[in-house]
N, C-alpha and C. Protein backbone atom coordinates (compact mmCIF):
# COMPACT_ATOMS: atom_id res chain seq x y z
N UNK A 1 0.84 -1.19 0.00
CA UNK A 1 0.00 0.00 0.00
C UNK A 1 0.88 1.25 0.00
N UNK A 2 0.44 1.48 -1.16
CA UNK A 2 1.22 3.47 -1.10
C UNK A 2 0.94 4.41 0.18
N UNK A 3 1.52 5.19 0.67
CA UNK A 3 1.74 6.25 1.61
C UNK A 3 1.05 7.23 0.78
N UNK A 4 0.22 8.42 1.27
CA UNK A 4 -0.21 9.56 0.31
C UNK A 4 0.99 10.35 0.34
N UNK A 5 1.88 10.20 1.07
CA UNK A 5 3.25 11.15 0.91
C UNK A 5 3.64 10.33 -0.72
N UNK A 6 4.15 9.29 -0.68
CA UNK A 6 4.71 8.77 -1.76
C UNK A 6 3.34 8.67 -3.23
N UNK A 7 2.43 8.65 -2.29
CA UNK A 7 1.53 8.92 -3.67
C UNK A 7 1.76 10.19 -4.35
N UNK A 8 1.75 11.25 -3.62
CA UNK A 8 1.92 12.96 -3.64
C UNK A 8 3.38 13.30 -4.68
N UNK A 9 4.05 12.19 -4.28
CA UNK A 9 5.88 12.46 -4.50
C UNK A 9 5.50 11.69 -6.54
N UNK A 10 5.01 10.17 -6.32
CA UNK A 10 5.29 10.22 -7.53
C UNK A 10 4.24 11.15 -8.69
N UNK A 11 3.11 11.60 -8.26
CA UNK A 11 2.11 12.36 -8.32
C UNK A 11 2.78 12.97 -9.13
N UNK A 12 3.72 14.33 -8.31
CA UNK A 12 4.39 15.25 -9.10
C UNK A 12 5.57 15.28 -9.47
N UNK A 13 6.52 14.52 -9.55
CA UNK A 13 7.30 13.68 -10.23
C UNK A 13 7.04 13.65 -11.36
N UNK A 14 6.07 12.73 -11.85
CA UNK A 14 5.15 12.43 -12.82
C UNK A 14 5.03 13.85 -13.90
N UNK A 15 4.72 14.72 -13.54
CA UNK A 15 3.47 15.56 -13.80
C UNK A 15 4.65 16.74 -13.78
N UNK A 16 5.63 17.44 -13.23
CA UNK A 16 6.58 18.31 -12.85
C UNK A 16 7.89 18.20 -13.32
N UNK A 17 8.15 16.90 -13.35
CA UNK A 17 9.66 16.72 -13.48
C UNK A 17 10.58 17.34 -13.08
N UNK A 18 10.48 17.52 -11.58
CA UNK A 18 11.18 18.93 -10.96
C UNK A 18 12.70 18.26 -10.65
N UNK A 19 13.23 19.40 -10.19
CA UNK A 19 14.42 19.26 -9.98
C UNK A 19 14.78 19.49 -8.52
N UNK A 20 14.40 19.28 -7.64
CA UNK A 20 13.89 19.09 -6.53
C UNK A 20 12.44 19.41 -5.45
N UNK A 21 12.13 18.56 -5.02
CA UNK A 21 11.02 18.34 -4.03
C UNK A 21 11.32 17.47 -2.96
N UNK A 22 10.41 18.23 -1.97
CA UNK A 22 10.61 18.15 -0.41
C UNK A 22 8.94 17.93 0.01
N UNK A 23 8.51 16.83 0.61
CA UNK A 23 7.37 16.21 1.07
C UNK A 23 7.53 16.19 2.70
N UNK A 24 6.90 16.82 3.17
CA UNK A 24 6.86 16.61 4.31
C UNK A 24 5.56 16.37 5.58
N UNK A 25 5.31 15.64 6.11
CA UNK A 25 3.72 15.32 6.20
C UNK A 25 3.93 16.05 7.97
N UNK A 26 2.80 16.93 7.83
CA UNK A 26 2.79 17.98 9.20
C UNK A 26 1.52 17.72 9.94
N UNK A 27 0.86 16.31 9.41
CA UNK A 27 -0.21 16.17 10.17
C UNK A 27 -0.35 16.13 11.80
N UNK A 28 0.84 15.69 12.53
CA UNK A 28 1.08 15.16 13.86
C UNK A 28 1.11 17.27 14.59
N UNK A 29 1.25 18.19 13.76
CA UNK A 29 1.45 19.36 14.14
C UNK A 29 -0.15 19.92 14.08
N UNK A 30 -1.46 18.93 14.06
CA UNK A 30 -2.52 19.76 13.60
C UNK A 30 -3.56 19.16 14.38
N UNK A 31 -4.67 19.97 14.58
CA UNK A 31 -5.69 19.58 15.39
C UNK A 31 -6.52 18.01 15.15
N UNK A 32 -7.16 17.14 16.02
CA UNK A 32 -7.61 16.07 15.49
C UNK A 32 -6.53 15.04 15.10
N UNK A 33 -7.14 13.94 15.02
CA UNK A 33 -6.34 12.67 14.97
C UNK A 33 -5.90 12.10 12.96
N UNK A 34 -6.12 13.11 12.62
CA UNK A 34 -5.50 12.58 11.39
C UNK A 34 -4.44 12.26 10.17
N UNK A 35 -4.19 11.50 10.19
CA UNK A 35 -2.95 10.61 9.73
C UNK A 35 -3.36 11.22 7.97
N UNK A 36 -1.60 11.89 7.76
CA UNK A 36 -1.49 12.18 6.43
C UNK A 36 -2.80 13.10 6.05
N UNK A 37 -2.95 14.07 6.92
CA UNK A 37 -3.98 14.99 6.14
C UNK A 37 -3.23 16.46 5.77
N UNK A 38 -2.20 16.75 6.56
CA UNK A 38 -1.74 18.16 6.44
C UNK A 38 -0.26 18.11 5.75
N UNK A 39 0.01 18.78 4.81
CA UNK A 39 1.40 18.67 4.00
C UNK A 39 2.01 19.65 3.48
N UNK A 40 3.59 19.91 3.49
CA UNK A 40 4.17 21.28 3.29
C UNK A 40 5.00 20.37 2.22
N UNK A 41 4.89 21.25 0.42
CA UNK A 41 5.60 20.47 -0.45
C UNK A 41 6.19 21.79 -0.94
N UNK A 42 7.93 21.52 -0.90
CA UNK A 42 8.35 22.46 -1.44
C UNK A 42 8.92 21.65 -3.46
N UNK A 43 9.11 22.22 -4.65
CA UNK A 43 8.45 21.92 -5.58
C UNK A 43 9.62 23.07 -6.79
N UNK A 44 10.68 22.34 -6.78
CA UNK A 44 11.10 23.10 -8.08
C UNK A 44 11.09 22.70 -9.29
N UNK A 45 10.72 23.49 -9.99
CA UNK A 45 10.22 23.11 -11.65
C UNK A 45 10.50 23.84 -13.08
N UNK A 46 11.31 23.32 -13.82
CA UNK A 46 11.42 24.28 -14.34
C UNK A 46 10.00 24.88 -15.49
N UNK A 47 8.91 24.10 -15.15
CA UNK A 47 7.67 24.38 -15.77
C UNK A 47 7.17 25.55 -15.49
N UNK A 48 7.85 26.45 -13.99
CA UNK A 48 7.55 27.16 -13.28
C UNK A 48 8.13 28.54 -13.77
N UNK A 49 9.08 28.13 -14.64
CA UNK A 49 9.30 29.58 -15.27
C UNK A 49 9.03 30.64 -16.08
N UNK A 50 8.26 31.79 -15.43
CA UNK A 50 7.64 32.80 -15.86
C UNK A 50 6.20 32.85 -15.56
N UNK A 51 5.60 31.82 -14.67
CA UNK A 51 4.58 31.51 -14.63
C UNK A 51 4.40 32.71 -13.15
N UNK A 52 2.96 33.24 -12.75
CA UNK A 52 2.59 33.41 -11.78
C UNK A 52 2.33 32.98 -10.51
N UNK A 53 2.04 33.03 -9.30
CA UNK A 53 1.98 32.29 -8.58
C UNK A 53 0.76 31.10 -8.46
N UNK A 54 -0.16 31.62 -8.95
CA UNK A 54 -1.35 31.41 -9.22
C UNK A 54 -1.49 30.31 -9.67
N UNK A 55 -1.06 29.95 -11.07
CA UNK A 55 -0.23 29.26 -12.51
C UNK A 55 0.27 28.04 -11.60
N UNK A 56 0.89 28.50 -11.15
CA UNK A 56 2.52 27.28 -10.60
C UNK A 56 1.76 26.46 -9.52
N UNK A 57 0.52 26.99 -8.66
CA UNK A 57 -0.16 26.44 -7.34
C UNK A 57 -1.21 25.69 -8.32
N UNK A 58 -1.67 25.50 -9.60
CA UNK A 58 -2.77 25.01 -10.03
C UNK A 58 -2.23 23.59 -10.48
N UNK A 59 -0.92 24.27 -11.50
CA UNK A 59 -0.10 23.20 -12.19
C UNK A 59 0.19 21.90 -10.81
N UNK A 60 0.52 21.95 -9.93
CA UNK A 60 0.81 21.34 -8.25
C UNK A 60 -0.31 20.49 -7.75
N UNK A 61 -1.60 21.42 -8.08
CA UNK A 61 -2.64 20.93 -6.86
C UNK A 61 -2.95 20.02 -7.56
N UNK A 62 -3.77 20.39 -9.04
CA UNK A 62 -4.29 20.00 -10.04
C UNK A 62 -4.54 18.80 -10.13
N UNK A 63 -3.24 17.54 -10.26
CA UNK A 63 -3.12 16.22 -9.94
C UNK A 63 -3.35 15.61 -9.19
N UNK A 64 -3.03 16.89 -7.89
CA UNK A 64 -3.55 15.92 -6.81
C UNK A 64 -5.30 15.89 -5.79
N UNK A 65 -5.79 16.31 -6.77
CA UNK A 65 -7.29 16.21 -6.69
C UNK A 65 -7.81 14.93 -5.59
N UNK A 66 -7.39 13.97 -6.63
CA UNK A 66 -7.80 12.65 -5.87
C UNK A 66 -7.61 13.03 -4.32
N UNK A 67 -6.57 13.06 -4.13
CA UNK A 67 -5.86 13.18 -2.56
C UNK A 67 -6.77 13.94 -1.42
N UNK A 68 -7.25 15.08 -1.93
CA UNK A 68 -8.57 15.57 -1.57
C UNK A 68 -9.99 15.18 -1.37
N UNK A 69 -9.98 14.78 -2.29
CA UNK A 69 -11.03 13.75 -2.16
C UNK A 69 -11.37 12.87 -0.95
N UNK A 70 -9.72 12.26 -0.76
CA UNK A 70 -9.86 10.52 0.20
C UNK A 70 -9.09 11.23 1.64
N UNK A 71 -9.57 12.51 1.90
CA UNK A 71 -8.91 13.10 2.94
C UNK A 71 -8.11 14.35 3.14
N UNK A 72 -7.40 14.43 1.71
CA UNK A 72 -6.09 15.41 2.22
C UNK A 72 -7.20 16.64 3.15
N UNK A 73 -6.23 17.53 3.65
CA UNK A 73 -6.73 18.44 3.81
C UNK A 73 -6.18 19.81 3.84
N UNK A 74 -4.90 19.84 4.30
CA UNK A 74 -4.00 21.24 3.68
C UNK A 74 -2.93 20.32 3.01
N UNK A 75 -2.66 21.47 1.92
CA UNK A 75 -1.24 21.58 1.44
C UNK A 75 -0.38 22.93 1.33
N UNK A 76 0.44 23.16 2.07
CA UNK A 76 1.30 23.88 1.98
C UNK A 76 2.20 24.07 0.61
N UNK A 77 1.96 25.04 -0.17
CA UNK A 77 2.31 24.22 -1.39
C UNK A 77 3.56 25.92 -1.84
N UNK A 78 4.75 25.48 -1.68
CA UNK A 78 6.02 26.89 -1.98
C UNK A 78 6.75 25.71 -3.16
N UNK A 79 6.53 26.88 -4.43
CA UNK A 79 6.86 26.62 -5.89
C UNK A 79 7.83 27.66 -6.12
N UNK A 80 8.95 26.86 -7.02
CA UNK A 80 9.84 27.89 -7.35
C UNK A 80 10.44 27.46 -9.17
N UNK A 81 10.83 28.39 -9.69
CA UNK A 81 11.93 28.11 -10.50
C UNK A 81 13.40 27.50 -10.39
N UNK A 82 13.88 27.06 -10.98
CA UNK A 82 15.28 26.56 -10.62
C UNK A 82 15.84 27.67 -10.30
N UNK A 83 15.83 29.39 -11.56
CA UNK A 83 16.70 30.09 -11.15
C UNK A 83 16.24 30.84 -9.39
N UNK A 84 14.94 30.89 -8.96
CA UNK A 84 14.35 31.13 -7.82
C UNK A 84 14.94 30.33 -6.86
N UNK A 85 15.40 29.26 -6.65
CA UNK A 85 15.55 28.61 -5.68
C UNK A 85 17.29 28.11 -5.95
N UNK A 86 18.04 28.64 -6.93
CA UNK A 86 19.18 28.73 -6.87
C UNK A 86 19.44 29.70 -6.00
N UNK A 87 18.68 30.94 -5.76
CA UNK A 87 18.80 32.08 -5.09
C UNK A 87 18.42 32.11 -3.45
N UNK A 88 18.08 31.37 -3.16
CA UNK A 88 16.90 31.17 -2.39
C UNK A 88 17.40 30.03 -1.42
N UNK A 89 17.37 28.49 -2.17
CA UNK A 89 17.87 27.20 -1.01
C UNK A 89 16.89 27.10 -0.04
N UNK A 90 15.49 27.18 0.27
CA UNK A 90 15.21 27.33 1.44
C UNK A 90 13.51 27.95 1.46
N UNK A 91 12.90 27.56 1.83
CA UNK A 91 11.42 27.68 2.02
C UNK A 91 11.05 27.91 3.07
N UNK A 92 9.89 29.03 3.27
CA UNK A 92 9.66 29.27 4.85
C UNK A 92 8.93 27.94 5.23
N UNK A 93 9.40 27.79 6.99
CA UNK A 93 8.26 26.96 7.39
C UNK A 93 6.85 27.23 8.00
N UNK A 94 6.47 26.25 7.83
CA UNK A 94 5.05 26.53 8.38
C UNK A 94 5.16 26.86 9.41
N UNK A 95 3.45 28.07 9.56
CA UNK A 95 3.18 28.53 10.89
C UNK A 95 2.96 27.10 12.08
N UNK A 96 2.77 27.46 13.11
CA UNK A 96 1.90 26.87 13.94
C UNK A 96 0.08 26.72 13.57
N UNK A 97 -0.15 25.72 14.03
CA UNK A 97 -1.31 24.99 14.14
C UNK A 97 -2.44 26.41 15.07
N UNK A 98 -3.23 26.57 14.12
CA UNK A 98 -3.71 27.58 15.06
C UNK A 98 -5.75 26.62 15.84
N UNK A 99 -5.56 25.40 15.13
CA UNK A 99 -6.78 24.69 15.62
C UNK A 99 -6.23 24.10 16.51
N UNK A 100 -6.06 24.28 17.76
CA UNK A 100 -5.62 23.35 18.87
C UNK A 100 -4.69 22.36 18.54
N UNK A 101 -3.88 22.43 17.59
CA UNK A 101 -2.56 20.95 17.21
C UNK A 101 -1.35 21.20 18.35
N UNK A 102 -0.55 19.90 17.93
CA UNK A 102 0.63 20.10 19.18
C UNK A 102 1.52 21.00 19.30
C-alpha cells in the first residue's frame, strides 16, 4: 500500500519533473487525529518559469485532486523556479497549528 506522501511524491514527479522536491507530512502538528492529512511540499520546476503564482499552485494541486477527495486536507504548497531557488535554497516553514494541534 502506497503512503499519500509517496503517492503525492510520484504524483508530481510524474506531472513536474522537478528538480527538486521536499514532502513533508505535518499532520502530527494539527488539530484532530489525522494521519497524512496536512502537508508542506516544497516543488522546483522548471515548468515554473515565468509563470505566476497562481499558474505554478494550479499546475501542483491539479493532480492531486484525488488526494482531496480521500482526505487530504491542507497543502502547503512553496513553488519555485530553478533560477528562484538557486537564489533562495530554502522555504519558509510553516506557521503553527492555530486549531488546537501540538
Amino acid at each position: 500500500m502506497t503512503t499519500r506522501a509517496q503517492w503525492i511524491e510520484d504524483t508530481l514527479r510524474a506531472e513536474l519533473a522537478p528538480s527538486h522536491l521536499e514532502i513533508t507530512d505535518e499532520s502530527a502538528q494539527h488539530a484532530g487525529d489525522r494521519i497524512e492529512s496536512h502537508f508542506r511540499v516544497v516543488v522546483v520546476s522548471d515548468r515554473f518559469d515565468g509563470l505566476p503564482l497562481i499558474r505554478r499552485h494550479r499546475l501542483a494541486q491539479d493532480p492531486l485532486k484525488p488526494a482531496f477527495e480521500q482526505g487530504l486536507h491542507a497543502l502547503a504548497l512553496h513553488t519555485y523556479s530553478p533560477a528562484e531557488w538557486a537564489a533562495r535554497q530554502d522555504a519558509p516553514a510553516s506557521p503553527a497549528c492555530q486549531g488546537g494541534g501540538h
